[in-house]
Protein backbone atom coordinates (compact mmCIF):
# COMPACT_ATOMS: atom_id res chain seq x y z
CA UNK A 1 109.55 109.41 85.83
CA UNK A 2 111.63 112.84 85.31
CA UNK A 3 113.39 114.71 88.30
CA UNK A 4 111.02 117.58 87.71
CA UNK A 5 108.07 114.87 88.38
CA UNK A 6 109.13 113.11 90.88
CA UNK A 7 109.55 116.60 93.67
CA UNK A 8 106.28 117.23 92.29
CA UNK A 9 105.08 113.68 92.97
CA UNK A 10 107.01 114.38 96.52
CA UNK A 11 105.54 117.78 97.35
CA UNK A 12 102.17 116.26 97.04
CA UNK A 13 102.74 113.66 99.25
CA UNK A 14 104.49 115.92 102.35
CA UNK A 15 100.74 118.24 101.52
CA UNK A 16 99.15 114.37 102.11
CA UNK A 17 100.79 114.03 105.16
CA UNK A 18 99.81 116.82 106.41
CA UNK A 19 96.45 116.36 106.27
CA UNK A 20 96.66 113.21 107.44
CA UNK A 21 97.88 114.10 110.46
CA UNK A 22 94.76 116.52 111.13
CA UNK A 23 92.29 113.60 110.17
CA UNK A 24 94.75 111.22 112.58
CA UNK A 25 93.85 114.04 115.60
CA UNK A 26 90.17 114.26 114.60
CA UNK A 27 89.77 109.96 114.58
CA UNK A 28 91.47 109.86 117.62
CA UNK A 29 89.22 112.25 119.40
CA UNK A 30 86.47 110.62 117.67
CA UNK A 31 87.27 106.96 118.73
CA UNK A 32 87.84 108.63 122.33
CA UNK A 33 84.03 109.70 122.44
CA UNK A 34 83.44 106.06 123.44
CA UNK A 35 87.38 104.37 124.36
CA UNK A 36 88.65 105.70 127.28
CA UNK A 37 92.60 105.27 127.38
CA UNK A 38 94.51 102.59 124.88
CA UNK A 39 96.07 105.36 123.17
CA UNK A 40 99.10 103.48 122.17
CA UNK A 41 96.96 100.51 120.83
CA UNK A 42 94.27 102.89 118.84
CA UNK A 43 97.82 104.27 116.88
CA UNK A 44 98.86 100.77 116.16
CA UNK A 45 96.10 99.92 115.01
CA UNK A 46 96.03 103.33 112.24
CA UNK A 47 100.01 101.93 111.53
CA UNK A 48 98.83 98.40 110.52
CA UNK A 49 95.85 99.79 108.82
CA UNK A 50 97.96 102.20 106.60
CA UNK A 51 100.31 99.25 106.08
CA UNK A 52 98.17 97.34 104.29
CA UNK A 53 98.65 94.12 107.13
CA UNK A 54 96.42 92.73 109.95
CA UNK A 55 96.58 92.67 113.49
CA UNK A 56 96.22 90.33 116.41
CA UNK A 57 95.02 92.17 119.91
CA UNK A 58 95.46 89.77 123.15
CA UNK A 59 94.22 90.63 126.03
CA UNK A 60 91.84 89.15 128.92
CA UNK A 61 88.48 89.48 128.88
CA UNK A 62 86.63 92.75 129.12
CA UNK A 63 88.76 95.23 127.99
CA UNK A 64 86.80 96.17 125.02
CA UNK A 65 88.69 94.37 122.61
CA UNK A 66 85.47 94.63 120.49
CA UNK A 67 84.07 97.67 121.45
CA UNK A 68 87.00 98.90 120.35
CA UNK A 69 87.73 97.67 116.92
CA UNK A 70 83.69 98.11 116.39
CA UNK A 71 84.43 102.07 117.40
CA UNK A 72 87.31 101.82 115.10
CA UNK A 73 85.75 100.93 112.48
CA UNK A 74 82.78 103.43 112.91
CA UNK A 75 85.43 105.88 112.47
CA UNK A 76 86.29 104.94 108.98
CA UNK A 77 83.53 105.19 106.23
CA UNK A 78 83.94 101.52 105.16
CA UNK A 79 82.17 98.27 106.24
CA UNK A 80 82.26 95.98 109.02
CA UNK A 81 81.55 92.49 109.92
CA UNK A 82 82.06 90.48 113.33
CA UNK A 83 82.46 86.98 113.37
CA UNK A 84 82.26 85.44 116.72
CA UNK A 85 84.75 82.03 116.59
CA UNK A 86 83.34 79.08 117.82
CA UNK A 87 84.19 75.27 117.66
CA UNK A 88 81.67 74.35 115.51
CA UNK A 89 82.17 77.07 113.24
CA UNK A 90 83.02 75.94 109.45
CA UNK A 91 84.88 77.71 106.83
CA UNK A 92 81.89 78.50 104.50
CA UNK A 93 80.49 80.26 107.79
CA UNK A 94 82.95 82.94 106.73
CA UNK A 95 83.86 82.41 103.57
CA UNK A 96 80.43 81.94 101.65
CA UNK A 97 78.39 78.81 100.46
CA UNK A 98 77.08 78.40 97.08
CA UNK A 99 73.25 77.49 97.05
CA UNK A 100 70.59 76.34 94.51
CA UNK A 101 68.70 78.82 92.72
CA UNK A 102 65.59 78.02 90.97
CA UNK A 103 64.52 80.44 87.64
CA UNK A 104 60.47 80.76 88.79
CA UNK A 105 59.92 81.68 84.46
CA UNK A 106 61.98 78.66 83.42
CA UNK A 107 62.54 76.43 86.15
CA UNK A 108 65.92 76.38 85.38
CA UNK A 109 68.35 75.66 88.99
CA UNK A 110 71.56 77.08 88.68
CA UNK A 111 74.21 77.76 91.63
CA UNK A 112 74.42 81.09 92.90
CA UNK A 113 77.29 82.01 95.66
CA UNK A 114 76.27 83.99 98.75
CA UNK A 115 79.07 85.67 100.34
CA UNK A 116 79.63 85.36 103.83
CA UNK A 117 81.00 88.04 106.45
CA UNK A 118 84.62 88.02 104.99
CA UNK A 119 83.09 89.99 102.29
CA UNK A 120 83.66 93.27 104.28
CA UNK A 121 87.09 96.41 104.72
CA UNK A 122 87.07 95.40 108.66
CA UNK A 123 86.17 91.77 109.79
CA UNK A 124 86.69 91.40 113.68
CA UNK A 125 87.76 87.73 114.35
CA UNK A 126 86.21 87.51 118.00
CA UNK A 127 88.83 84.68 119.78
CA UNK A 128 89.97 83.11 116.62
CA UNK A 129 91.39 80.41 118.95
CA UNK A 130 88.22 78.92 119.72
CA UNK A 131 87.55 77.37 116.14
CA UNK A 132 89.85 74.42 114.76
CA UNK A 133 91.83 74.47 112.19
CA UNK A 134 90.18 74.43 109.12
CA UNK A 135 88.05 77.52 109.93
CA UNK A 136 91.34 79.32 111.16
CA UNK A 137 92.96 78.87 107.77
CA UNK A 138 89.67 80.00 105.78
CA UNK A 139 90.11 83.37 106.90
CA UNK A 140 93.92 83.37 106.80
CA UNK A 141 94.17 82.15 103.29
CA UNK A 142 91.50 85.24 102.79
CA UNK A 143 94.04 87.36 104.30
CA UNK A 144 97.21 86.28 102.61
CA UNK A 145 95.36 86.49 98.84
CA UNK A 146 92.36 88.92 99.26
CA UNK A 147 90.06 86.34 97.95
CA UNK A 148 87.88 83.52 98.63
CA UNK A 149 87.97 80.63 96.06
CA UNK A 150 84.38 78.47 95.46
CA UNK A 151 84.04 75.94 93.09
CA UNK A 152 86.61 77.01 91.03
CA UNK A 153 85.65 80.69 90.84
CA UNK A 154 87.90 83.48 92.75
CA UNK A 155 85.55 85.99 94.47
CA UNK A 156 87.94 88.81 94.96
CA UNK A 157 87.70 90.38 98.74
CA UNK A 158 86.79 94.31 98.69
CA UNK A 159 89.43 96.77 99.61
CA UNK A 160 90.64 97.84 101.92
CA UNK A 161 90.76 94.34 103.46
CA UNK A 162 91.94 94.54 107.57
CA UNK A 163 91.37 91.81 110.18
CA UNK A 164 91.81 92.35 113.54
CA UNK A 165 91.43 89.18 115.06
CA UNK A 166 91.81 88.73 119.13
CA UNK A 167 92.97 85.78 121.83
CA UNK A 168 92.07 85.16 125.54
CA UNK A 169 95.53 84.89 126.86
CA UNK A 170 94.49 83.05 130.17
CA UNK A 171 91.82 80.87 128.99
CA UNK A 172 93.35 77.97 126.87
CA UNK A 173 91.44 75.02 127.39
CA UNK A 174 89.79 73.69 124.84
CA UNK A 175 91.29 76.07 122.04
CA UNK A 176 93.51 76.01 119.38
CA UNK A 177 96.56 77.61 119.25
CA UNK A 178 97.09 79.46 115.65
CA UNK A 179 100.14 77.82 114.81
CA UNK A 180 103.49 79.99 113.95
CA UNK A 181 103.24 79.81 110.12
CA UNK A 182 99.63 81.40 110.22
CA UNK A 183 101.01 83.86 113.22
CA UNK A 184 103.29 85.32 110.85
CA UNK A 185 100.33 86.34 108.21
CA UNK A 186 99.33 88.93 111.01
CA UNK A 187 101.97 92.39 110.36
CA UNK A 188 101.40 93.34 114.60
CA UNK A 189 100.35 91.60 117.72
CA UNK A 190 98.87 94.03 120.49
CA UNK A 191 98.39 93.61 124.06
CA UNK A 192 95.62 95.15 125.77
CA UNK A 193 96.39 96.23 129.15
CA UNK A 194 94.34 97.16 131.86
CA UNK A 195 93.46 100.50 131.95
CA UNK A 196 94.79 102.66 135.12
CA UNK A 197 92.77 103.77 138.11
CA UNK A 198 91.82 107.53 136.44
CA UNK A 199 91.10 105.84 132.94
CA UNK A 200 88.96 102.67 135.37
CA UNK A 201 87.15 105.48 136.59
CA UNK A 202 85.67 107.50 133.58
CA UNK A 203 84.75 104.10 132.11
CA UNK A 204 82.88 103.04 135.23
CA UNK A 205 81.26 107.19 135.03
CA UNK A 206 80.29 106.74 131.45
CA UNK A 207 78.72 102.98 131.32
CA UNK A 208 76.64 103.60 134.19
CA UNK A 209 75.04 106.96 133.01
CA UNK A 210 72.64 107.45 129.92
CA UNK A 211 76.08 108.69 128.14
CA UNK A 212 75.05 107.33 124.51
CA UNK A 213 78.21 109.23 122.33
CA UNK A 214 78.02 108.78 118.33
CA UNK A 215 80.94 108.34 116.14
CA UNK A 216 81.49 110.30 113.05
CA UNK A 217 83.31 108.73 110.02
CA UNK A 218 86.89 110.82 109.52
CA UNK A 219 88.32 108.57 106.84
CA UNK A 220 86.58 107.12 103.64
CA UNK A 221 87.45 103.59 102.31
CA UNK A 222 89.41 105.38 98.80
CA UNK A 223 90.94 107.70 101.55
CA UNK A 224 92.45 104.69 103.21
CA UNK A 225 93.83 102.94 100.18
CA UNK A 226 95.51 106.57 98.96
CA UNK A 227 97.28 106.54 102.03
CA UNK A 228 98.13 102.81 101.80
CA UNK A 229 99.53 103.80 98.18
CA UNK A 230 101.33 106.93 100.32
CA UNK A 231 103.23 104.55 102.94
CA UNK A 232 104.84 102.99 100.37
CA UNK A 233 106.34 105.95 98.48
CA UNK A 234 107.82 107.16 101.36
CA UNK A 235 111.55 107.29 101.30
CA UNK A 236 113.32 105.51 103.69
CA UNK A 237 117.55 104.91 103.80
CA UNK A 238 119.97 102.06 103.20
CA UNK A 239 120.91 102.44 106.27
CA UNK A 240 118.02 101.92 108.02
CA UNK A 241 116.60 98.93 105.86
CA UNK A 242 119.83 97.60 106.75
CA UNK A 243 119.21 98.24 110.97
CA UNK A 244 115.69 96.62 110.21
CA UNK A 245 117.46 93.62 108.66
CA UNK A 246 119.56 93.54 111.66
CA UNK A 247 116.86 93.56 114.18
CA UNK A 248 114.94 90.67 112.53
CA UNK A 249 118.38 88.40 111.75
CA UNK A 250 119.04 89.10 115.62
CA UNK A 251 116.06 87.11 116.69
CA UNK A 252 117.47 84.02 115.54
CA UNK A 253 119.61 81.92 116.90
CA UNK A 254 123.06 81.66 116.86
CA UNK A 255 123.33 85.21 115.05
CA UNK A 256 126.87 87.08 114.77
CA UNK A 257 126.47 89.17 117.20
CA UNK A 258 128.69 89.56 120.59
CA UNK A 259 129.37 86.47 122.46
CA UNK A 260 126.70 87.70 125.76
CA UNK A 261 124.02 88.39 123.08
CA UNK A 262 124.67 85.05 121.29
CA UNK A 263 124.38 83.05 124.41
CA UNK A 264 121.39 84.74 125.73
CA UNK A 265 119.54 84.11 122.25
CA UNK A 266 120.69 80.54 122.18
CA UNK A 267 119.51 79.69 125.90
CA UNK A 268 115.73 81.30 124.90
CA UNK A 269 115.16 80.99 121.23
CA UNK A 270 114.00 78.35 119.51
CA UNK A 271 113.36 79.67 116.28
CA UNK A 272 113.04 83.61 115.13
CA UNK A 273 111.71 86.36 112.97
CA UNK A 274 111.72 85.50 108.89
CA UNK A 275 112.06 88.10 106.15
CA UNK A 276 108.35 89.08 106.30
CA UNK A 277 108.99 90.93 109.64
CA UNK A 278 111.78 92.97 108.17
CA UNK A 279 109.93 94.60 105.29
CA UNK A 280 107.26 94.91 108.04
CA UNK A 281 109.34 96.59 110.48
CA UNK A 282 109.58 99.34 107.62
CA UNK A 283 106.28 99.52 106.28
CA UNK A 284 105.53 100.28 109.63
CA UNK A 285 107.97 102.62 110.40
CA UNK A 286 106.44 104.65 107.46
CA UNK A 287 103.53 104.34 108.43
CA UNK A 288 104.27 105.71 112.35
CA UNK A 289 106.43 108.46 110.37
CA UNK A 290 103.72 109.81 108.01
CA UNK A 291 100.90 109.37 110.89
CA UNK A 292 103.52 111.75 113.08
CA UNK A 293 103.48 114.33 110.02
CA UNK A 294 106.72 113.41 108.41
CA UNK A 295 107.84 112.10 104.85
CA UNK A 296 110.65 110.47 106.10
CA UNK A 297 111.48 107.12 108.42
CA UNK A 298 113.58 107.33 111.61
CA UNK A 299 115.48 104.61 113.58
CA UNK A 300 112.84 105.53 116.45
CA UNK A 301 110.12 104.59 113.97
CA UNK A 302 111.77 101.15 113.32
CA UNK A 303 112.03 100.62 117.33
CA UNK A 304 108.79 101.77 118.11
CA UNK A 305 107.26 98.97 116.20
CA UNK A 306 110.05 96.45 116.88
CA UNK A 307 107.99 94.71 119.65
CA UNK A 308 104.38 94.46 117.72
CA UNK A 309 106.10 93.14 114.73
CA UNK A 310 108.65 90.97 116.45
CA UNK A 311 106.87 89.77 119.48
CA UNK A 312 104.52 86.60 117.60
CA UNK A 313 107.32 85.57 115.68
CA UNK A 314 109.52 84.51 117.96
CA UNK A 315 109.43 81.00 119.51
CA UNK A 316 111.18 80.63 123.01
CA UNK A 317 112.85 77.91 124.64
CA UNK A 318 111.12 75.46 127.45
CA UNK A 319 114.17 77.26 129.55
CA UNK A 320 112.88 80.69 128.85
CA UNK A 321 109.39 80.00 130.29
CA UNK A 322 110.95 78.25 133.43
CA UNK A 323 113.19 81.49 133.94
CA UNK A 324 110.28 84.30 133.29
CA UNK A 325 111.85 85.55 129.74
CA UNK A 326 108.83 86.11 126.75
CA UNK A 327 109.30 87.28 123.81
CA UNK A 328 108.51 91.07 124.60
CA UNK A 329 112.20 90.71 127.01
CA UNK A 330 113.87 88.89 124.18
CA UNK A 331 113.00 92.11 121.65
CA UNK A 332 114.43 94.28 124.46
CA UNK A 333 117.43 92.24 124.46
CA UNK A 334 117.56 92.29 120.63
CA UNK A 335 117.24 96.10 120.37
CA UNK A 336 119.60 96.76 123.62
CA UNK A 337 122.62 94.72 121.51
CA UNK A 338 121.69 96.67 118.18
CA UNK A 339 121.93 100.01 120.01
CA UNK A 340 125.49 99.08 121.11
């Protein structure tokens, strides 16, 4: 590409971003005609999204984990499916089965494959810890190569492809932890808090009245993979690929940082961060940049999405969970020592 067509290619993308950020208002308010509050989790959910990854929300039970990715996805002009996990629950429940079709002119049976809920641009894993295995790596092998392979044929998945999938975090028996290799196919993890007393109170106000609010579609499926295609033309420096490097070599033990760091990692961490959260941590920095209206990454970017990125991938000590430290203190630690 010439000089002349690339600042043309570039001025087209800062117009993109702009407009971007007036649909980003215009969801928002939309999705807040029925959410009330979880502002920080509805823009982490646009970053991942935009990223092209997929997202894990934990929280306890009703905080409108569903509601919530359901709204989401009424915002956006593309399809959705819900898949509630249970133990019984096999892979071709969400994958697709191939049955027997019979030709009523020729009586001619031939195999026919019906595609199951996977087939969709949002699929909502309801507690994806409450089906074994088998079933959990269905939908994760979906995720990893956007298609679902039956007797020998590839059915390609439509895009955009996102799954938000969510966990009970106080409610473990009889589940089944995702193990870390398949936590590391999901680009965030997201805690949903409890909302605060004013927030508590306009959700008790509008599910108790005949409040009925609609959601209007702000973002169309070819919308959402032009701005995918956007993120990643965004320019970003050596110098911060280099800090996100940093941040995700940090997580690991024995790392070459200062002796007070190294100990504290070595005491908590079992195991940390691979490569796929560093070129995360920057796809989502772009992402958070261009959804702020700007065409260019920041170091508060990469830190802003340190914790959703970093969080699932590290694996702490027996120590750590004897002394109180999780993984959200051991980021903290890890971006306190790279600030230094």
């Amino acid at each position: 590409m010439s000089q002349e067509a690339l600042v043309e290619t570039q001025q087209d993308d800062v117009a993109l971003v702009k407009d971007l950020r007036d649909k980003t208002d215009r969801l928002k308010k939309e999705i807040g005609e029925v959410i009330v509050g979880q502002d920080a989790v509805i823009e982490n959910l646009l970053i991942c999204l935009l990223s092209g990854g997929h997202c894990l929300l934990i929280g306890v039970p009703g905080l409108a984990k569903t509601l919530l990715v359901r709204t989401f996805a009424d915002a956006l002009q593309i399809s959705f499916k819900r898949v509630q996990f249970t133990p019984d629950l096999m892979p071709s429940d969400i994958t697709g089965t191939e049955i027997i079709e019979e030709d009523q002119s020729t009586g001619k049976r031939q195999y026919r494959f019906v595609k199951g809920p996977v087939f969709a641009n949002v699929v909502l894993a309801d507690e994806i810890n409450r089906t074994p295995p088998k079933t959990q790596a269905a939908l994760l092998e979906a995720m990893q190569e956007y298609m679902v392979t039956a007797s020998g044929e590839n059915h390609e998945l439509p895009l955009p492809f996102f799954v938000l999938a969510t966990q009970n975090p106080i409610e473990q028996e009889g589940t089944y932890p995702l193990p870390e290799a398949q936590l590391d196919r999901f680009m965030f993890s997201l805690k949903v808090d409890y909302p605060s007393r004013g927030e508590e109170v306009e959700i008790v106000k509008r599910n108790t009245s005949a409040y009925n609010p609609s959601v209007s579609a702000v973002l169309s499926g070819q919308e959402v993979l032009s701005l995918q295609a956007l993120v990643r033309r965004v320019p970003v420096s050596e110098e911060l690929v280099e800090y996100a490097v940093d941040l995700a070599t940090s997580t690991r033990p024995a790392s070459d940082r200062h002796e007070e760091f190294e100990e504290f990692m070595n005491k908590y961490v079992s195991w940390g961060a691979g490569p796929r959260a560093s070129y995360y941590l920057i796809l989502a920095a772009k992402a958070r940049a261009i959804l702020n209206g700007r065409y260019a990454v920041s170091k508060e970017d990469i830190q802003t999405v340190a914790a959703p990125v970093l969080r699932h991938r590290i694996v702490a000590t027996f120590r750590a969970e004897a002394d109180g430290i999780d993984s959200d203190t051991i980021v903290q630690r890890v971006l306190d020592s790279a600030n230094r």
